[in-house]
C-alpha atoms as a PDB file:
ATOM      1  CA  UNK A   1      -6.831  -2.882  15.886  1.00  0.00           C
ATOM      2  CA  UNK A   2      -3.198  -1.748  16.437  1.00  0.00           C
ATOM      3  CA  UNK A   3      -2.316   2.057  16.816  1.00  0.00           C
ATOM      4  CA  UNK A   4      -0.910   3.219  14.132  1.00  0.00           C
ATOM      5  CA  UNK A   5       2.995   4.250  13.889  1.00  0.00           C
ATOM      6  CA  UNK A   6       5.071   5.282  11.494  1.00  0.00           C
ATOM      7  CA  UNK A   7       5.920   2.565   8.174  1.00  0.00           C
ATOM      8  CA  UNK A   8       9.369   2.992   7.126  1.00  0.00           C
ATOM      9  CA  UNK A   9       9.504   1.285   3.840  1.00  0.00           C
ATOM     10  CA  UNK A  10      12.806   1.701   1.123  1.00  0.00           C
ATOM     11  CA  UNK A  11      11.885   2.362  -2.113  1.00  0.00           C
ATOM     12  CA  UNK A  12      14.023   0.450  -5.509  1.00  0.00           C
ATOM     13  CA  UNK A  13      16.487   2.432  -6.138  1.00  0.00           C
ATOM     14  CA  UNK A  14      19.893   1.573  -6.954  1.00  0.00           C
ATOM     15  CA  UNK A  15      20.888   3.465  -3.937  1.00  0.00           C
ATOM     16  CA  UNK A  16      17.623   2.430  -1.698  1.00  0.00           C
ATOM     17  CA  UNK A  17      15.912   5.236  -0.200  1.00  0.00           C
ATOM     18  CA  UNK A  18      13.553   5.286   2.720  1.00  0.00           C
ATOM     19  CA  UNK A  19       9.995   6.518   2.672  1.00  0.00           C
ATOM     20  CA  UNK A  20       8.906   7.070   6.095  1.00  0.00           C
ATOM     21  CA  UNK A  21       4.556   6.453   6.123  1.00  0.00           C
ATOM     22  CA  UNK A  22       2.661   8.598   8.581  1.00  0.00           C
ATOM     23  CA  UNK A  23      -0.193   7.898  10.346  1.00  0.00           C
ATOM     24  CA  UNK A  24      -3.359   9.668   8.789  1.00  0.00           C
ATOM     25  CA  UNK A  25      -5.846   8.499  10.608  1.00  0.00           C
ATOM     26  CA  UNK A  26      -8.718   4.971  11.034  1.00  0.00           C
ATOM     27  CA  UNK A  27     -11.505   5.081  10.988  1.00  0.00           C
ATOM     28  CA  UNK A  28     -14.544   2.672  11.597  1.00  0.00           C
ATOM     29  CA  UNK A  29     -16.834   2.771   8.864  1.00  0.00           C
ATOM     30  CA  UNK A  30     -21.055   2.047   9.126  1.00  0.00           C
ATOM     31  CA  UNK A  31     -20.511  -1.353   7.757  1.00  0.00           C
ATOM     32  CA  UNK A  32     -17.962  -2.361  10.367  1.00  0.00           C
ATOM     33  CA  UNK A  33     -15.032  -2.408   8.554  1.00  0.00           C
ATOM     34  CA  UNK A  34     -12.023  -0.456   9.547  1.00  0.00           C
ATOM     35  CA  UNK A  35      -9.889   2.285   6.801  1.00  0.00           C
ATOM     36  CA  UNK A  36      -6.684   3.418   8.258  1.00  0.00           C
ATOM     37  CA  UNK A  37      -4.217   5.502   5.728  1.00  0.00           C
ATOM     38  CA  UNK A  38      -0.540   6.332   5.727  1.00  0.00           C
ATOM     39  CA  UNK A  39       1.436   9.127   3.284  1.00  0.00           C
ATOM     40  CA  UNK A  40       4.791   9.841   2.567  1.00  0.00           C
ATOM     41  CA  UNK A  41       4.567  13.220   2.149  1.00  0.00           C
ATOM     42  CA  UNK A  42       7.999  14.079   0.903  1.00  0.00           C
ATOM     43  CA  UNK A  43       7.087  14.984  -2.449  1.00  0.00           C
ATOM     44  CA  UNK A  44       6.088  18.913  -2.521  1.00  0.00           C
ATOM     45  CA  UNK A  45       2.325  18.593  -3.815  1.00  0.00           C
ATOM     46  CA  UNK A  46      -0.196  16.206  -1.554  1.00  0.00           C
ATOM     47  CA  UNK A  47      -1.212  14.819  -5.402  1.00  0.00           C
ATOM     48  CA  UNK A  48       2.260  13.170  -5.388  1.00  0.00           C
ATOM     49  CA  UNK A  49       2.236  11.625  -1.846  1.00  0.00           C
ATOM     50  CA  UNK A  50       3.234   7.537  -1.667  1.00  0.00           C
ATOM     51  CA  UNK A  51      -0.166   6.306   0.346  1.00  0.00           C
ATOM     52  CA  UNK A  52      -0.602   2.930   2.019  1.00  0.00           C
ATOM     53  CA  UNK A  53      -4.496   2.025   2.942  1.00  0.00           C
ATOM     54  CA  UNK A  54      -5.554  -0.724   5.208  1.00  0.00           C
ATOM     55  CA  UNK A  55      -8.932  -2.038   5.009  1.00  0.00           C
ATOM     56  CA  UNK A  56     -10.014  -4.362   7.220  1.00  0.00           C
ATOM     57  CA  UNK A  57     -13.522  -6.508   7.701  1.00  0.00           C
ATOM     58  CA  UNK A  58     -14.369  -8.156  10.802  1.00  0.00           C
ATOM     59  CA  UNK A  59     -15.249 -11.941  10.602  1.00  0.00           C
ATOM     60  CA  UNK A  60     -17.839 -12.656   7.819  1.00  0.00           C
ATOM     61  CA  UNK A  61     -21.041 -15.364   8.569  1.00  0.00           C
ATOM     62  CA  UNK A  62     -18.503 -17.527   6.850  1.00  0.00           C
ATOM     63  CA  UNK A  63     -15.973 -17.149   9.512  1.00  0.00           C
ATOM     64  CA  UNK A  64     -13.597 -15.083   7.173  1.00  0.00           C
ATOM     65  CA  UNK A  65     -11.827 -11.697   7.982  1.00  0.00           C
ATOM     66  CA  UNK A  66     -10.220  -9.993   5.097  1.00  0.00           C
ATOM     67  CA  UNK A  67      -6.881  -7.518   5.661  1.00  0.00           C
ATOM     68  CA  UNK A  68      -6.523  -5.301   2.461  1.00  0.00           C
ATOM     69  CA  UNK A  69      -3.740  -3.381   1.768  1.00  0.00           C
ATOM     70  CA  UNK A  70      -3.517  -0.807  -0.738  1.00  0.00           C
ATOM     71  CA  UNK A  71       0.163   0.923  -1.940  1.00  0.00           C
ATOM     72  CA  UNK A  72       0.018   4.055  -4.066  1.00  0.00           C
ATOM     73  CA  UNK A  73       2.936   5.432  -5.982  1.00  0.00           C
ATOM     74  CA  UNK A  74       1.894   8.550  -8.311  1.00  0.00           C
ATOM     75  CA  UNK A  75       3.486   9.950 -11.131  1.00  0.00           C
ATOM     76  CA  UNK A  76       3.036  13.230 -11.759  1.00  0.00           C
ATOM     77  CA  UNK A  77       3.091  15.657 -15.068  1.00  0.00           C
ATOM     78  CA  UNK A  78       3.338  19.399 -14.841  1.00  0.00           C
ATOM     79  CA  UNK A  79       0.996  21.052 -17.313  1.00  0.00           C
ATOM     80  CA  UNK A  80       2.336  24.317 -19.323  1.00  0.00           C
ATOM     81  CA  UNK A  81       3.390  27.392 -18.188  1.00  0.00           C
ATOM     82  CA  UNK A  82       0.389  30.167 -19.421  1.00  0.00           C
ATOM     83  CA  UNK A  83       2.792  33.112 -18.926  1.00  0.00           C
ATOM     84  CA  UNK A  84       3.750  34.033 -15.474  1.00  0.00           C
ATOM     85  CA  UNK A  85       0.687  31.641 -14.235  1.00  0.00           C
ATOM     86  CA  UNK A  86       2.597  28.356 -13.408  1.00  0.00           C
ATOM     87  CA  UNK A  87      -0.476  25.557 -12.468  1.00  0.00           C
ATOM     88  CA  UNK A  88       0.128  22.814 -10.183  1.00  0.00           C
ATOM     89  CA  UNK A  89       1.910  19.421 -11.067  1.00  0.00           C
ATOM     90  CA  UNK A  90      -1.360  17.190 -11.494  1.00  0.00           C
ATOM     91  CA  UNK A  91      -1.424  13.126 -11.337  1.00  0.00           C
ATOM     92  CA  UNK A  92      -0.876  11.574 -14.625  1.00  0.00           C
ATOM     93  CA  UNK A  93      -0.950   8.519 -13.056  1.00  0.00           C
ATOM     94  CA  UNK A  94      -0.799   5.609 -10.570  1.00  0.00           C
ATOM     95  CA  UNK A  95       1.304   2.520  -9.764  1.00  0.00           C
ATOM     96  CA  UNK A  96      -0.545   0.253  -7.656  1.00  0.00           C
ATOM     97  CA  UNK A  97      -0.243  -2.565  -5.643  1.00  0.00           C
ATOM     98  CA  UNK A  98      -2.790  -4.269  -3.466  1.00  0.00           C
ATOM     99  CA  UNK A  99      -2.116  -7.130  -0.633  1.00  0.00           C
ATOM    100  CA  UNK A 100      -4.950  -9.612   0.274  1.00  0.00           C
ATOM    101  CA  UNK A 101      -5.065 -11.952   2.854  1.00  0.00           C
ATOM    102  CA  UNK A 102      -8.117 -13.876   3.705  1.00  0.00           C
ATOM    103  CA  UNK A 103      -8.204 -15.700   7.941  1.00  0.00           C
ATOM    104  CA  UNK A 104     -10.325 -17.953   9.117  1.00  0.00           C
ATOM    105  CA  UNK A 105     -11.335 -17.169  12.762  1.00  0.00           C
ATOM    106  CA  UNK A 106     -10.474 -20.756  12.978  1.00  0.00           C
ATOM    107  CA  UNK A 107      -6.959 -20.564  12.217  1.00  0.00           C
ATOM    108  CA  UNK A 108      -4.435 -20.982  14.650  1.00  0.00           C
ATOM    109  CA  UNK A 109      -1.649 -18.403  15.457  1.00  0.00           C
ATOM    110  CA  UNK A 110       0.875 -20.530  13.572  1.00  0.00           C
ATOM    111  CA  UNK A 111      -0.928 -20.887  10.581  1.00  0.00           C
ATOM    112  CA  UNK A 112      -1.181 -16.597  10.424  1.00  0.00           C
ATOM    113  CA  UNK A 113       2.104 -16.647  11.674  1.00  0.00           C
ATOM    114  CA  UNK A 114       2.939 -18.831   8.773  1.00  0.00           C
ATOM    115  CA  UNK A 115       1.026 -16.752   6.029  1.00  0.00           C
ATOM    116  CA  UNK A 116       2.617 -13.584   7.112  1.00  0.00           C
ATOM    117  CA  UNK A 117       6.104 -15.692   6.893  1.00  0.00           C
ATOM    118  CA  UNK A 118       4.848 -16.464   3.340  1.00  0.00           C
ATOM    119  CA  UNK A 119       3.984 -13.384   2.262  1.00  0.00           C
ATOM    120  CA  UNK A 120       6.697 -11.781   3.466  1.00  0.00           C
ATOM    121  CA  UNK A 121       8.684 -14.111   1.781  1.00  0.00           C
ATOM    122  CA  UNK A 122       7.023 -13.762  -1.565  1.00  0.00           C
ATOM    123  CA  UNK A 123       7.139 -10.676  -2.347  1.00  0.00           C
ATOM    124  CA  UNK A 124      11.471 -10.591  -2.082  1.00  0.00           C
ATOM    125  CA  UNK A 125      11.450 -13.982  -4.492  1.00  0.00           C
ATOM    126  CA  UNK A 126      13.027 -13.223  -7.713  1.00  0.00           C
ATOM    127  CA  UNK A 127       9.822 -14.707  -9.697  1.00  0.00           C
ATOM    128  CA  UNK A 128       7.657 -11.601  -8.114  1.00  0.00           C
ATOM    129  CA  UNK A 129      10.016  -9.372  -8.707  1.00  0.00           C
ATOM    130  CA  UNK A 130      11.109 -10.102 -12.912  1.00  0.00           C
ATOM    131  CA  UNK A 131       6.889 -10.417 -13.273  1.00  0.00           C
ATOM    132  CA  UNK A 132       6.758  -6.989 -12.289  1.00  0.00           C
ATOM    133  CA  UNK A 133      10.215  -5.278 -13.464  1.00  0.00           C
ATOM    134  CA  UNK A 134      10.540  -7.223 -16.555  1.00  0.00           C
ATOM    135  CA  UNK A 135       6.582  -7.609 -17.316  1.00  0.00           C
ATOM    136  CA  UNK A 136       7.479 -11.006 -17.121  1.00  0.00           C
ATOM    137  CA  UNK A 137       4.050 -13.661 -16.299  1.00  0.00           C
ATOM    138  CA  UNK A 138       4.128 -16.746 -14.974  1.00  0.00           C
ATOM    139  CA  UNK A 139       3.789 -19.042 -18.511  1.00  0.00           C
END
């Protein structure tokens, strides 16, 4: 597993901004796979922080090992004032996106050099992005 750094991602804005991830931590759970979690805690209330999680499970008895990756954007709703009593913004909801990718312990480093290449790839094709912006599946 690699030590975890900062993950400087920019958000879609018209004016991109960038959300800097922090490390929160990995750790190995009983049934051998790994949880590590980043936040962007830039918005005031830890209910609104931007969270990436990584799970990861070591090779399977069929020679698989699965990388899962988990991006939270919440939107939040402030709840009435009672009086002088203001309550805390609370989560209304969640945008989410999750990232598979399934590797053989077989495969070579050029083919997972080629699936990153691939994903990476993907997800800045204009078909991804109109299917998610404009609502817009594949027909």
């Amino acid at each position: 597993m690699g030590a975890q750094a900062n993950i400087v991602i920019n958000d879609g804005a018209g004016t991109p901004v960038a959300h800097t991830f922090s490390p929160k931590g990995a750790m190995l759970q009983p049934d051998k796979k790994s949880v590590a979690v980043w936040k962007d805690q830039a918005p005031a209330s830890a209910v609104g922080f931007l969270t990436i999680t990584e799970t990861h499970s070591p090779v399977n008895t069929n020679g698989m090992e699965k990388f899962r990756y988990v991006i939270d954007v919440p939107t939040l709703e402030s709840p009435g004032s009672g009086g002088s009593f203001v309550p805390p913004p609370t989560r209304a909801y969640g945008t989410i996106a999750v990232l598979e990718v399934w590797a053989h312990e077989r495969a070579s480093a050029q083919e997972l050099k080629d699936i990153a290449a691939y994903v990476k790839n993907f997800t800045a094709t204009t078909y991804l992005k109109d299917a998610i912006e404009k609502r817009e599946a594949a027909w």
